[in-house]
Protein backbone atom coordinates (compact mmCIF):
# COMPACT_ATOMS: atom_id res chain seq x y z
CA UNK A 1 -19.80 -44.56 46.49
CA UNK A 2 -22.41 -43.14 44.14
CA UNK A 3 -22.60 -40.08 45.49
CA UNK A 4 -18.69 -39.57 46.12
CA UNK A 5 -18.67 -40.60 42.34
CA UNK A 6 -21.02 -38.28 41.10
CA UNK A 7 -18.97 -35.21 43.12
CA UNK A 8 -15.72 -36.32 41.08
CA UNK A 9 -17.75 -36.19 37.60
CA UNK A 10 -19.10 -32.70 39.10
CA UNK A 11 -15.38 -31.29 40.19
CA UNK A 12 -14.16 -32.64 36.79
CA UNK A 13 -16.72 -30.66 34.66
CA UNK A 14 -16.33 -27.46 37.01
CA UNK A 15 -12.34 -27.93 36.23
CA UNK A 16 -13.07 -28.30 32.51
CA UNK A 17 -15.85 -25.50 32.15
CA UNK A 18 -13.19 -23.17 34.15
CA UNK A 19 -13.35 -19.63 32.77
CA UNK A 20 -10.18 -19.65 30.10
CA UNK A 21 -7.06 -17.04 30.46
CA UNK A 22 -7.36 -14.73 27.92
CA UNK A 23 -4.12 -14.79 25.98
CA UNK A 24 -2.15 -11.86 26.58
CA UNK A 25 -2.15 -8.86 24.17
CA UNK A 26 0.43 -8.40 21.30
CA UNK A 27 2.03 -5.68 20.03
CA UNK A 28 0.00 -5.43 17.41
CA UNK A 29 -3.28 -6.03 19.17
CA UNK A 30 -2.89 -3.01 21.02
CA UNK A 31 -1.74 -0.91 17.78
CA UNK A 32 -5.17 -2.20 16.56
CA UNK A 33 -7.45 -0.95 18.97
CA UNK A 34 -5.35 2.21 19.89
CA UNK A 35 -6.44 3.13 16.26
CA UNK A 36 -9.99 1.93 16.49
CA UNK A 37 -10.34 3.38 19.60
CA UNK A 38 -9.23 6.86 18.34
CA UNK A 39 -10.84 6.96 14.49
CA UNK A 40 -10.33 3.80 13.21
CA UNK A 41 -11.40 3.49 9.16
CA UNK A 42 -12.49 7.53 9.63
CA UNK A 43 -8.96 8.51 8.93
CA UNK A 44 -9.38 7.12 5.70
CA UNK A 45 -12.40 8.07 4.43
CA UNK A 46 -12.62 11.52 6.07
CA UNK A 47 -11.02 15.38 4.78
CA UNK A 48 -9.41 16.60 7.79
CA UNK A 49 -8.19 20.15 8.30
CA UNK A 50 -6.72 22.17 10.90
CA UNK A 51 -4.52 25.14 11.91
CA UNK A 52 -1.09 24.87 13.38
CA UNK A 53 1.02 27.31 13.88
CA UNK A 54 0.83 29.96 11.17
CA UNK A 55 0.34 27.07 8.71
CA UNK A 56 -3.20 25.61 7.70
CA UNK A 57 -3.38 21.65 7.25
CA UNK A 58 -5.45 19.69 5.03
CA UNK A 59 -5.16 15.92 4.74
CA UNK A 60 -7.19 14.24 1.73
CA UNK A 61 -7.55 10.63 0.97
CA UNK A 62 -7.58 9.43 -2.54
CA UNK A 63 -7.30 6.60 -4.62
CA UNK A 64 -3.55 7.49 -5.03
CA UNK A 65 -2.74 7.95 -1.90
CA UNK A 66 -3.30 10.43 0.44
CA UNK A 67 -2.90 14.33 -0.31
CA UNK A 68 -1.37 16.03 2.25
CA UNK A 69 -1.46 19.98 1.85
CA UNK A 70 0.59 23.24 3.80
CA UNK A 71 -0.61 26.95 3.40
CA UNK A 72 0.13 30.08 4.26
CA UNK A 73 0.01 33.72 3.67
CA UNK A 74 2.98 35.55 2.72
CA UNK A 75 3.04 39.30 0.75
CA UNK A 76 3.42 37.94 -2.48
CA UNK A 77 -0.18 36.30 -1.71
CA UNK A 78 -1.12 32.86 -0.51
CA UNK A 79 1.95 29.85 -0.85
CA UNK A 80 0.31 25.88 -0.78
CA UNK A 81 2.74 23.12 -0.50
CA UNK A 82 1.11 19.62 -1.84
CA UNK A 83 2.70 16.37 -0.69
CA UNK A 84 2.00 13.23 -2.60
CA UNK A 85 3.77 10.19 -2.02
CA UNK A 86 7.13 11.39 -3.04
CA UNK A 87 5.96 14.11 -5.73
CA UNK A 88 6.34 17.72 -3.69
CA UNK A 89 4.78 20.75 -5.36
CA UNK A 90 4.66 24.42 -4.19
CA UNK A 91 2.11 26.96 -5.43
CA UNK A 92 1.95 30.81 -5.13
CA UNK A 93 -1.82 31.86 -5.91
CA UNK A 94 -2.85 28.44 -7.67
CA UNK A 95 0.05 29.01 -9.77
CA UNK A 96 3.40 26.88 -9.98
CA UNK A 97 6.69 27.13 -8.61
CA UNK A 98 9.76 26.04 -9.19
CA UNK A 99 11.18 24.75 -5.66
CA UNK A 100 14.83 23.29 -5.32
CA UNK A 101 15.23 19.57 -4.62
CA UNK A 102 17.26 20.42 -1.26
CA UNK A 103 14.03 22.37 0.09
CA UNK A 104 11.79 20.46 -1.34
CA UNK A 105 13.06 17.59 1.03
CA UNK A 106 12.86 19.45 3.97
CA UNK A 107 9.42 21.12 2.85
CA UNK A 108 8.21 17.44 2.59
CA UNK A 109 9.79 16.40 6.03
CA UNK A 110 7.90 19.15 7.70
CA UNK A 111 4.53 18.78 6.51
CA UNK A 112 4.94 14.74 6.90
CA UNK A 113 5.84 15.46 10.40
CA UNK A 114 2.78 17.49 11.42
CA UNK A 115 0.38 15.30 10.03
CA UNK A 116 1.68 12.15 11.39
CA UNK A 117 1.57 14.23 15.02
CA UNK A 118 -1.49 15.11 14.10
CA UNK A 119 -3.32 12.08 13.43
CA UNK A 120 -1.73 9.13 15.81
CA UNK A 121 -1.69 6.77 16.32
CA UNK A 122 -3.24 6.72 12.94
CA UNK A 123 0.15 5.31 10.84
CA UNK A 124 1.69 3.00 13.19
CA UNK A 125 0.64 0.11 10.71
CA UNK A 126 2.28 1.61 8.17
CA UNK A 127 4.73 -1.19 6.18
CA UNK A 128 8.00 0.20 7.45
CA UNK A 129 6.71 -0.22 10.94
CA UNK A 130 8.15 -2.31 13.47
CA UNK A 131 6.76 -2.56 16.76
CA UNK A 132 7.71 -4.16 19.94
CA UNK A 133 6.12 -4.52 23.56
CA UNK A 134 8.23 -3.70 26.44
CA UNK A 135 5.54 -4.50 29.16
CA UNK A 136 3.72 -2.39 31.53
CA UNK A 137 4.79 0.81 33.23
CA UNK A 138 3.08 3.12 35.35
CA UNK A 139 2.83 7.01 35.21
CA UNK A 140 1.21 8.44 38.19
CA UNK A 141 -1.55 5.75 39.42
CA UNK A 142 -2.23 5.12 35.43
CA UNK A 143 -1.27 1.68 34.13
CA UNK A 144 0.39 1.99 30.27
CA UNK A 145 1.33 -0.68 27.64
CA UNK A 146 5.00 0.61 26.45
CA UNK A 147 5.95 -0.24 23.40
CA UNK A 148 9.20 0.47 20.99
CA UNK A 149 8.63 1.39 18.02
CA UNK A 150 11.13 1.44 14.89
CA UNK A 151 11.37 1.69 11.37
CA UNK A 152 12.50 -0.05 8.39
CA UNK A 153 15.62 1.80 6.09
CA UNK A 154 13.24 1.05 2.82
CA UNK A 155 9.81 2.77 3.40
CA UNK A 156 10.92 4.36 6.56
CA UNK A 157 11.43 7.97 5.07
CA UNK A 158 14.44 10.51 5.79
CA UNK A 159 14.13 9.69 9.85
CA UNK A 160 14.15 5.38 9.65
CA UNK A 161 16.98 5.78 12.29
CA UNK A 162 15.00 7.96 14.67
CA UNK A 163 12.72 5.53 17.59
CA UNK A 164 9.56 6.12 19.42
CA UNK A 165 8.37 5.33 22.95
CA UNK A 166 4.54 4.87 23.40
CA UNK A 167 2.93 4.84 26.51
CA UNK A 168 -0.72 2.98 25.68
CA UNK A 169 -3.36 3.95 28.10
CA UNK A 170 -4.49 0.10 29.78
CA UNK A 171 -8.28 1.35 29.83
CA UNK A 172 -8.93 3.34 26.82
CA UNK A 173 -5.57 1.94 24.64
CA UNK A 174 -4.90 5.56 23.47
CA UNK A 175 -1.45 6.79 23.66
CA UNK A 176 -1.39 9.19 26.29
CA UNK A 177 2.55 10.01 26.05
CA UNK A 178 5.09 9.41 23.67
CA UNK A 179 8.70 9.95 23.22
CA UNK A 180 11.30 10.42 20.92
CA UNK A 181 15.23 9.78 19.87
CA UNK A 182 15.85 12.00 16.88
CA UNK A 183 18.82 12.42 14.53
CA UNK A 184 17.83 15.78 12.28
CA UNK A 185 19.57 18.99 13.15
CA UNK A 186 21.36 17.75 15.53
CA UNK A 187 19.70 15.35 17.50
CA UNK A 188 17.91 14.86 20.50
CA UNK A 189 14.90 13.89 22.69
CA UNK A 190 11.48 14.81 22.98
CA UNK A 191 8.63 13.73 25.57
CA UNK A 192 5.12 14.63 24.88
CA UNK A 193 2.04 14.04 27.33
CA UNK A 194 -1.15 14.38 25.29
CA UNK A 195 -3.67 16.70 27.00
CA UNK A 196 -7.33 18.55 26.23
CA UNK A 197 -8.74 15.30 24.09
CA UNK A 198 -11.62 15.51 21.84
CA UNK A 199 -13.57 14.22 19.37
CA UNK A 200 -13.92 15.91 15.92
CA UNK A 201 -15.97 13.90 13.16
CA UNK A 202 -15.50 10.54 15.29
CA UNK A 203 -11.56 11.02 15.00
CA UNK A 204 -9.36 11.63 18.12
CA UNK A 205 -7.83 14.86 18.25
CA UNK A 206 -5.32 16.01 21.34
CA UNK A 207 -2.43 18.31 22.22
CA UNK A 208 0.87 18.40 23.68
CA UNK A 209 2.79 18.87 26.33
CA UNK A 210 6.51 19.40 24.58
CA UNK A 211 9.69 18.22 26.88
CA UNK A 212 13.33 18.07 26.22
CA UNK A 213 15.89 16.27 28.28
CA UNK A 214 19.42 17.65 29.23
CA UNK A 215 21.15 14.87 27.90
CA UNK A 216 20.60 11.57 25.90
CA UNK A 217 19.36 8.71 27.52
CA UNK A 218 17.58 6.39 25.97
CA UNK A 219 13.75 7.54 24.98
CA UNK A 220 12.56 4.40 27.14
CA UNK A 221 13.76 6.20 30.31
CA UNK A 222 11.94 9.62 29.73
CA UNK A 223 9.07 8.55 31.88
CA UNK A 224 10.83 8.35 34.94
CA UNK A 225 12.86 11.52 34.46
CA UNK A 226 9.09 13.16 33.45
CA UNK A 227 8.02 11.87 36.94
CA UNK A 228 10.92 12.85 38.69
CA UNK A 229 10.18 16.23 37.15
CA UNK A 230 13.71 16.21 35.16
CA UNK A 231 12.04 16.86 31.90
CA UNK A 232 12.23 20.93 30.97
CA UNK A 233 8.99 21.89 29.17
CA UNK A 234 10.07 23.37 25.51
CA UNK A 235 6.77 24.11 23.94
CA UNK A 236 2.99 23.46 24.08
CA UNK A 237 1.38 22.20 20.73
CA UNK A 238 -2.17 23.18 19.91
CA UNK A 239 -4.01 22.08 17.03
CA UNK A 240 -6.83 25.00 16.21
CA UNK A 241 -10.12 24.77 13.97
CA UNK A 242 -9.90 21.37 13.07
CA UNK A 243 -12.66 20.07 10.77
CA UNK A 244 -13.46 16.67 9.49
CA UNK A 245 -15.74 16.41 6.82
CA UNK A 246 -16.43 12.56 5.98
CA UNK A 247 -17.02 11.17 2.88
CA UNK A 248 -15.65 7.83 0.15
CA UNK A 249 -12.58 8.36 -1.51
CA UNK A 250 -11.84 5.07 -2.29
């Protein structure tokens, strides 16, 4: 009796010792060490610059926000847009000039679009942000976290109405593909599959893979037309001489 007592007490203790389920990620979790995992506090305290295009990028933090910048050469001499919050100003050789409301809106939109490309997932914990976890999916014989993500009318910008579709790698939590319903100049959908990674200053830097679909389904489907090989390829984004210089600029 002793000893059949003593192997209760024992199964008992084994039951409550038990290794505990970890509780399952949240959106948010994920959105947390996607960014960690790609920069984390180095987009905030880092100068980043880089070419796209026939534009030249820089991205400065400051205590105001940060300063997001657009140049390029034209014959008149060298044009730099400066984006600030809301305040837009355009410069022709250091000197300014008067832009019209209409283009400065859409001068705005553009640069606020390549940077946020630029630096995700850096941004999806932004305010307007909402974000929602679909499950798991599978692309190839990789295992994603796929997640909605939307945004709020107030704080949302020009394109609240438009919705994203990441695919969060399982292993390293980086978004390896993403897509896109948009509503500007028309509409339409974009896939992207991120592709020659690497790591500038600590920060995460990749390019893309550009798809379009025929028609519009909803951006959640895109990664079974991509795998059916459904999606037509539109363009090929490549960031060029990026820099990151760190610093404080709090």
């Amino acid at each position: 009796m002793k000893t059949l007592g003593w192997i209760g007490c024992f199964a008992l203790l084994m039951t409550g010792c038990g290794p505990e389920h970890p509780k399952p990620l949240t959106a948010q979790d994920i959105v947390d060490r996607a960014i960690e995992a790609s920069g984390g506090e180095r987009y905030t305290t880092s100068q980043i610059a880089f070419d796209f295009r026939d534009y030249h990028y820089e991205m400065k933090p400051s205590g105001q926000g940060r300063i997001l910048k657009r140049s390029h050469e034209v014959d008149s001499g060298k044009v730099t847009d400066i984006l600030q919050g809301k305040r837009f100003q355009r410069l022709l050789n250091g000197s300014p000039v008067k832009v019209p409301d209409s283009m400065a809106i859409k001068y705005s939109n553009s640069i606020n679009s390549v940077h946020y490309f630029a630096y995700l997932p850096y941004g999806l914990n932004d305010p307007a942000v909402n974000k929602e976890l679909l499950g798991e999916a599978h692309i190839g014989e990789q295992s994603y976290y796929k997640m909605r993500i939307t945004f709020d009318r107030h704080g949302g910008g020009k394109d609240y109405k438009d919705v994203y579709i990441y695919w969060f790698n399982k292993k390293t939590f980086v978004p390896d593909y993403l897509a896109y319903l948009y509503h500007v100049d028309g509409g339409g959908l974009r896939f992207r599959k991120a592709y020659n990674e690497r790591q500038v200053g600590g920060i995460r830097f990749v390019d893309y893979k550009n798809y379009q679909a025929d028609t519009l389904l909803p951006p959640v489907s895109l990664d079974s037309l991509y795998q059916a090989g459904k999606l037509e390829l539109l363009s090929d984004i490549r960031l060029r001489n990026i820099s990151v210089n760190p610093g404080s600029y709090n």
